[in-house]
C-alpha atoms as a PDB file:
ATOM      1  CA  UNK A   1     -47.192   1.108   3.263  1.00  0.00           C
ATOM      2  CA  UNK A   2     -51.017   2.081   3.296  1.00  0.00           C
ATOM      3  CA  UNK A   3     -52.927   0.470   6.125  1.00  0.00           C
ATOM      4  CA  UNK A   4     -56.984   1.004   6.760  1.00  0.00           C
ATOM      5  CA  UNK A   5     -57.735  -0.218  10.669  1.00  0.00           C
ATOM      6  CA  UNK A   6     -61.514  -0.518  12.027  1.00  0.00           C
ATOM      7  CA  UNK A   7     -62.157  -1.395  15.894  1.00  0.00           C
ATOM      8  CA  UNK A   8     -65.429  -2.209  16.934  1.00  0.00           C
ATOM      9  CA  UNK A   9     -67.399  -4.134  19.754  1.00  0.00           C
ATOM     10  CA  UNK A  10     -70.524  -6.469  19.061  1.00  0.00           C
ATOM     11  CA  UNK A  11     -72.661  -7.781  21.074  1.00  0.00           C
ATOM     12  CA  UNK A  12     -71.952 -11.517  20.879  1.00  0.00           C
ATOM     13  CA  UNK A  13     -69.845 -13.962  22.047  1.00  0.00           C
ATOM     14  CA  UNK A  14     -66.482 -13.760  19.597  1.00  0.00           C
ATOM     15  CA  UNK A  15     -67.531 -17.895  18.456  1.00  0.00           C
ATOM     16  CA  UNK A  16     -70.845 -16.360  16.610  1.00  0.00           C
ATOM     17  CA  UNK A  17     -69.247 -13.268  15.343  1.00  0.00           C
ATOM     18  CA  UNK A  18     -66.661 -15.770  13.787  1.00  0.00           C
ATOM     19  CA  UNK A  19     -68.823 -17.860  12.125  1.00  0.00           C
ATOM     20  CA  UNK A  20     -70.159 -14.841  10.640  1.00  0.00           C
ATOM     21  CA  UNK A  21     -66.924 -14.195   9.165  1.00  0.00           C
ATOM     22  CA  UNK A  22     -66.620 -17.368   7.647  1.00  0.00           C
ATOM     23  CA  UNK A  23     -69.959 -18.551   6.714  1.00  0.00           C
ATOM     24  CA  UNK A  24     -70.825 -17.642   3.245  1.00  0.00           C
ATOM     25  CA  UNK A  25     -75.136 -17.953   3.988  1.00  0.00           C
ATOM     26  CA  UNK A  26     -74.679 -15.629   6.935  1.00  0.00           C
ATOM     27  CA  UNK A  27     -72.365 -13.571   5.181  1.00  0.00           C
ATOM     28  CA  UNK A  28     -74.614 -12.701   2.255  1.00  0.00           C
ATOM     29  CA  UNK A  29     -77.188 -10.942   4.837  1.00  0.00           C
ATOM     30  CA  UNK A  30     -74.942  -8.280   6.190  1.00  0.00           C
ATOM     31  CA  UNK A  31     -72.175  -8.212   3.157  1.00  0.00           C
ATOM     32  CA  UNK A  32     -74.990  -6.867   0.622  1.00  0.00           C
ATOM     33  CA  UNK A  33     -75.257 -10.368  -1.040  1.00  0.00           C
ATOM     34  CA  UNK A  34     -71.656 -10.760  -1.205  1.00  0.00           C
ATOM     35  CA  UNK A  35     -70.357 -14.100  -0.266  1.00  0.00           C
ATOM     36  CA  UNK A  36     -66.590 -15.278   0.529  1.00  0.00           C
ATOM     37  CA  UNK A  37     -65.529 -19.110  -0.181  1.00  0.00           C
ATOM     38  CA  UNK A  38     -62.844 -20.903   1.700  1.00  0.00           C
ATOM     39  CA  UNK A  39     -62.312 -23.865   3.942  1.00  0.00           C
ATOM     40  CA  UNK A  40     -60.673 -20.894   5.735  1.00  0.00           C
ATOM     41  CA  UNK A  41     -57.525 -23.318   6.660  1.00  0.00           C
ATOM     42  CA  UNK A  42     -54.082 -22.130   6.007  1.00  0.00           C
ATOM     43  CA  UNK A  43     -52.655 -22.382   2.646  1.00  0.00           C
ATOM     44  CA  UNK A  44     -56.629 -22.753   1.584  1.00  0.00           C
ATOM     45  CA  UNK A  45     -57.749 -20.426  -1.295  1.00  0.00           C
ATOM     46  CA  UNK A  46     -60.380 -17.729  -0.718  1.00  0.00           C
ATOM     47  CA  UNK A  47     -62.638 -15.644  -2.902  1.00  0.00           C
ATOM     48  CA  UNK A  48     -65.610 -13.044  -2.394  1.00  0.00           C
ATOM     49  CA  UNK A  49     -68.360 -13.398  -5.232  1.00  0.00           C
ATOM     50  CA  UNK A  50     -70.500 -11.128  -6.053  1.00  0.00           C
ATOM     51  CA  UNK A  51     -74.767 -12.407  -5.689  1.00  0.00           C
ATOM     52  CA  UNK A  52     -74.023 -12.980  -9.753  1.00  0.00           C
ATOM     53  CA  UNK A  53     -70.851 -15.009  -9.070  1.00  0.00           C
ATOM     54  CA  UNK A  54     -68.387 -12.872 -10.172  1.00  0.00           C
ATOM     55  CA  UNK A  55     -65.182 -12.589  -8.445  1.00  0.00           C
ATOM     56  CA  UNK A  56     -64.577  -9.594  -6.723  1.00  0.00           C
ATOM     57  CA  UNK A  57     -61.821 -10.314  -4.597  1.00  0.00           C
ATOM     58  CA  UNK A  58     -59.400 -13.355  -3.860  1.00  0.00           C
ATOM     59  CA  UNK A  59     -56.415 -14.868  -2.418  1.00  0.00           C
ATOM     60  CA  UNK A  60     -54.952 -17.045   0.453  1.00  0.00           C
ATOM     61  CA  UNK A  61     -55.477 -17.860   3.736  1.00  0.00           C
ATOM     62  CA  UNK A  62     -52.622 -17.079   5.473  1.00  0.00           C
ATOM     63  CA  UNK A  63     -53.896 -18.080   9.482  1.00  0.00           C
ATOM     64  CA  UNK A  64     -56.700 -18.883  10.651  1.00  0.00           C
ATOM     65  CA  UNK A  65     -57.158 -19.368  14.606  1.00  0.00           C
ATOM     66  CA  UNK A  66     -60.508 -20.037  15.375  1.00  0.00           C
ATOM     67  CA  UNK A  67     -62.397 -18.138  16.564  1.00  0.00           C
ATOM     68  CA  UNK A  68     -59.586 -15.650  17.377  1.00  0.00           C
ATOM     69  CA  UNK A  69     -57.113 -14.719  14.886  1.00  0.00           C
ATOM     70  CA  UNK A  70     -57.957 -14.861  10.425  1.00  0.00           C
ATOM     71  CA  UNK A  71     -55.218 -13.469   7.872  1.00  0.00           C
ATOM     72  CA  UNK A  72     -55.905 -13.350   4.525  1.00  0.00           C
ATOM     73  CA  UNK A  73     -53.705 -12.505   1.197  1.00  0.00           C
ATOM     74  CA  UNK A  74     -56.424 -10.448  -0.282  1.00  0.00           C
ATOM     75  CA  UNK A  75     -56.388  -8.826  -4.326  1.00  0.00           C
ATOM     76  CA  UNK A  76     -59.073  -6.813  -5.758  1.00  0.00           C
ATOM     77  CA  UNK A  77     -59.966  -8.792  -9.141  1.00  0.00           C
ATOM     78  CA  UNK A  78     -62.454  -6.337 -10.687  1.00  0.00           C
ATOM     79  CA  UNK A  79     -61.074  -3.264 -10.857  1.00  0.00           C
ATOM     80  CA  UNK A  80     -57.809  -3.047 -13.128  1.00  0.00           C
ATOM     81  CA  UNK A  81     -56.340  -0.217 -11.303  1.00  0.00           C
ATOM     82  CA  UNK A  82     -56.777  -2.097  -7.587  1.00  0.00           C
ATOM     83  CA  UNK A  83     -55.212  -5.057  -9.537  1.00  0.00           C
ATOM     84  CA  UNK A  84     -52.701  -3.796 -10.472  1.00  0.00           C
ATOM     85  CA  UNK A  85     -51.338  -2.471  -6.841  1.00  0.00           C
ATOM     86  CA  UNK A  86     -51.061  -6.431  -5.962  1.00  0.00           C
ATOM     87  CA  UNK A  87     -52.102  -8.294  -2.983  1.00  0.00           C
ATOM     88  CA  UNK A  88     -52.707  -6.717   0.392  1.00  0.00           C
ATOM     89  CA  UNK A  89     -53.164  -8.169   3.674  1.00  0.00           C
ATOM     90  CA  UNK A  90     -55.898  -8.426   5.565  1.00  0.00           C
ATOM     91  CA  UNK A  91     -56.062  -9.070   9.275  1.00  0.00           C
ATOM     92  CA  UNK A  92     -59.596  -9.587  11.544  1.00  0.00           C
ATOM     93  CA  UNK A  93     -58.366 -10.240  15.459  1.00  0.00           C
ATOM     94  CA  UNK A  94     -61.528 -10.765  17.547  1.00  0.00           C
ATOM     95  CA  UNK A  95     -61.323 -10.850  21.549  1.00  0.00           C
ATOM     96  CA  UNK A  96     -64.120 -11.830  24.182  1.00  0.00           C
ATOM     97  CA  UNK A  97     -64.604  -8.590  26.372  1.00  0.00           C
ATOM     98  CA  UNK A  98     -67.205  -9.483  28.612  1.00  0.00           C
ATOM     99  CA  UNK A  99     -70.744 -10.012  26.726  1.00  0.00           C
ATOM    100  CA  UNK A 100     -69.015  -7.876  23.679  1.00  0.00           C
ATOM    101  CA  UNK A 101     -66.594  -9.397  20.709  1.00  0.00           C
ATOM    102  CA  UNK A 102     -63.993  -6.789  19.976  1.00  0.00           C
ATOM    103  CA  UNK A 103     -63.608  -7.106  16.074  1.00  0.00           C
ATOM    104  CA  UNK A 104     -60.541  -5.521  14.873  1.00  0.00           C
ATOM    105  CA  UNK A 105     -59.844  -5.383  10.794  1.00  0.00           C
ATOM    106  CA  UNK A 106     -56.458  -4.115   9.782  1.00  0.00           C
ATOM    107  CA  UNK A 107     -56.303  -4.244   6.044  1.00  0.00           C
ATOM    108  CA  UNK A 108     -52.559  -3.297   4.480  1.00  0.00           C
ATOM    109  CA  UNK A 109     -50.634  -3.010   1.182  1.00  0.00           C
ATOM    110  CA  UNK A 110     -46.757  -2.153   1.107  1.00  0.00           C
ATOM    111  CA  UNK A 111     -47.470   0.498  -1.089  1.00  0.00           C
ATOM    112  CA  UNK A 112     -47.571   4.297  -0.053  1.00  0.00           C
ATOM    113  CA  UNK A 113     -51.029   6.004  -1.167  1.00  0.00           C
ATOM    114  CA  UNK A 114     -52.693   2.863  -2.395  1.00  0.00           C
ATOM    115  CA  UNK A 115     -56.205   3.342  -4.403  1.00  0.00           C
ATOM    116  CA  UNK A 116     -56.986  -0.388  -3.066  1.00  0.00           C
ATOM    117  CA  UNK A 117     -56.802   0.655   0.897  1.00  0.00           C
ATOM    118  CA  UNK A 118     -58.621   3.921  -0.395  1.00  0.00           C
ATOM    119  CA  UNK A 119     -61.723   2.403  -1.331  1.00  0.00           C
ATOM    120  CA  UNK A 120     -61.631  -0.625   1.282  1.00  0.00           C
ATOM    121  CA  UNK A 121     -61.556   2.331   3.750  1.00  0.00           C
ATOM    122  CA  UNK A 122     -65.487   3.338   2.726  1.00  0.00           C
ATOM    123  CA  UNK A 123     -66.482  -0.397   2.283  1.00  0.00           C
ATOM    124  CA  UNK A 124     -65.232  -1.887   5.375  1.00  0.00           C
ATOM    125  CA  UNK A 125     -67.321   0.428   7.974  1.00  0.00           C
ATOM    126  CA  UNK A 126     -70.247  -0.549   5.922  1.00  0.00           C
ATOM    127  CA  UNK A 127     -69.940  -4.182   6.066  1.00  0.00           C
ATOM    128  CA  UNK A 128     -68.989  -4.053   9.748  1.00  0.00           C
ATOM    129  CA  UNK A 129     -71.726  -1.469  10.507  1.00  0.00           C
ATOM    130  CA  UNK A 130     -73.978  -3.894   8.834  1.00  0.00           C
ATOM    131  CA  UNK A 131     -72.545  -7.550  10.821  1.00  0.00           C
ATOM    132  CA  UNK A 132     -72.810  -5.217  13.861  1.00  0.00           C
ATOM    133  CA  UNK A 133     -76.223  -4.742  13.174  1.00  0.00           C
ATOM    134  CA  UNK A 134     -77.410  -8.168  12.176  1.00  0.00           C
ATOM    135  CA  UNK A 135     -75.809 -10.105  14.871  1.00  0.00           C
ATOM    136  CA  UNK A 136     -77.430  -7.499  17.669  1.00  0.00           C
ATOM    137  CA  UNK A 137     -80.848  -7.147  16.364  1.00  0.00           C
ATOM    138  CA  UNK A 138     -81.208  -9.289  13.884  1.00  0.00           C
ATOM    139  CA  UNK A 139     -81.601  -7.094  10.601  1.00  0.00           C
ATOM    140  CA  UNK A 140     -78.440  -6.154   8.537  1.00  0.00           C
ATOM    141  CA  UNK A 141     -78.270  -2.617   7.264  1.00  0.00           C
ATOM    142  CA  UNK A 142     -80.359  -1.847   3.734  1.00  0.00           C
ATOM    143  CA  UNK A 143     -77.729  -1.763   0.983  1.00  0.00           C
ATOM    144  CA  UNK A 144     -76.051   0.733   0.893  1.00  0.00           C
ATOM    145  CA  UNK A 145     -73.928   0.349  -2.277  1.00  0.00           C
ATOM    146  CA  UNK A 146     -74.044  -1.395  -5.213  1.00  0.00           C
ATOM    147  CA  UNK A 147     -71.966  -4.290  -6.845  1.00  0.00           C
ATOM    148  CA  UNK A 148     -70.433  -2.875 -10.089  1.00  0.00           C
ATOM    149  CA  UNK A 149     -71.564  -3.579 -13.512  1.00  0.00           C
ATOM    150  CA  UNK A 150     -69.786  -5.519 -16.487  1.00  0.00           C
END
């Protein structure tokens, strides 16, 4: 098993950092014009689209516990070689900690050195860098990488 993990605290209440999860306008300002698309229920299908619509990622909702607890079956669909390592799981757990949202991502494939949990291991402290920033002051990060071509 590979697993990537990311812990950080934001300065909102855990409701608003949730519906920044799941809310594909608000998610397009800190996810570099990436959107997701789900009805984020379990059993529900989910994609992320690139701004040109292109699918970059999809899957399942496995649980969703508003605003506490989101699973998702998660496959990169752009990249043959992340593809082909299958679907990975990906886990956000967010806790009220005073005037802070803990945001915990644990992202995990049952496969030992996987090139998918590789490269979500640069991407994820962007995106969460960049919700961190947006919800506290505002202004997402610039991006900071770009969507591949083809």
């Amino acid at each position: 098993m590979s697993q990537f993990v990311y812990v950080t605290y934001i300065r909102a209440p855990k409701e608003k950092v949730w519906d920044a999860l799941t809310n594909p306008e608000f998610m397009r300002k800190y996810w570099f014009g990436m959107t997701q698309e789900s009805e984020w229920k379990p059993g529900a299908s989910w994609a992320m689209k690139f701004s040109d619509g292109r699918v970059a990622d999809a899957g399942e909702v496995l649980e969703s516990d508003p605003p506490r607890r989101l699973v998702l079956k998660w496959r990169n669909e752009f990249r043959p070689e992340l593809k082909a390592e299958g679907f990975s799981r990906c886990v956000y757990e967010l806790e009220q900690d005073g005037e802070t949202t803990k945001l915990v991502v644990t992202h995990t494939i049952e496969k030992e050195n996987a090139k998918l949990i590789e490269a979500v291991s640069g991407g994820w402290p962007k995106v969460l860098s960049s919700l961190k920033s947006l919800l506290e002051t505002g202004t997402a990060l610039p991006e900071i990488h770009k969507p591949p071509q083809g």
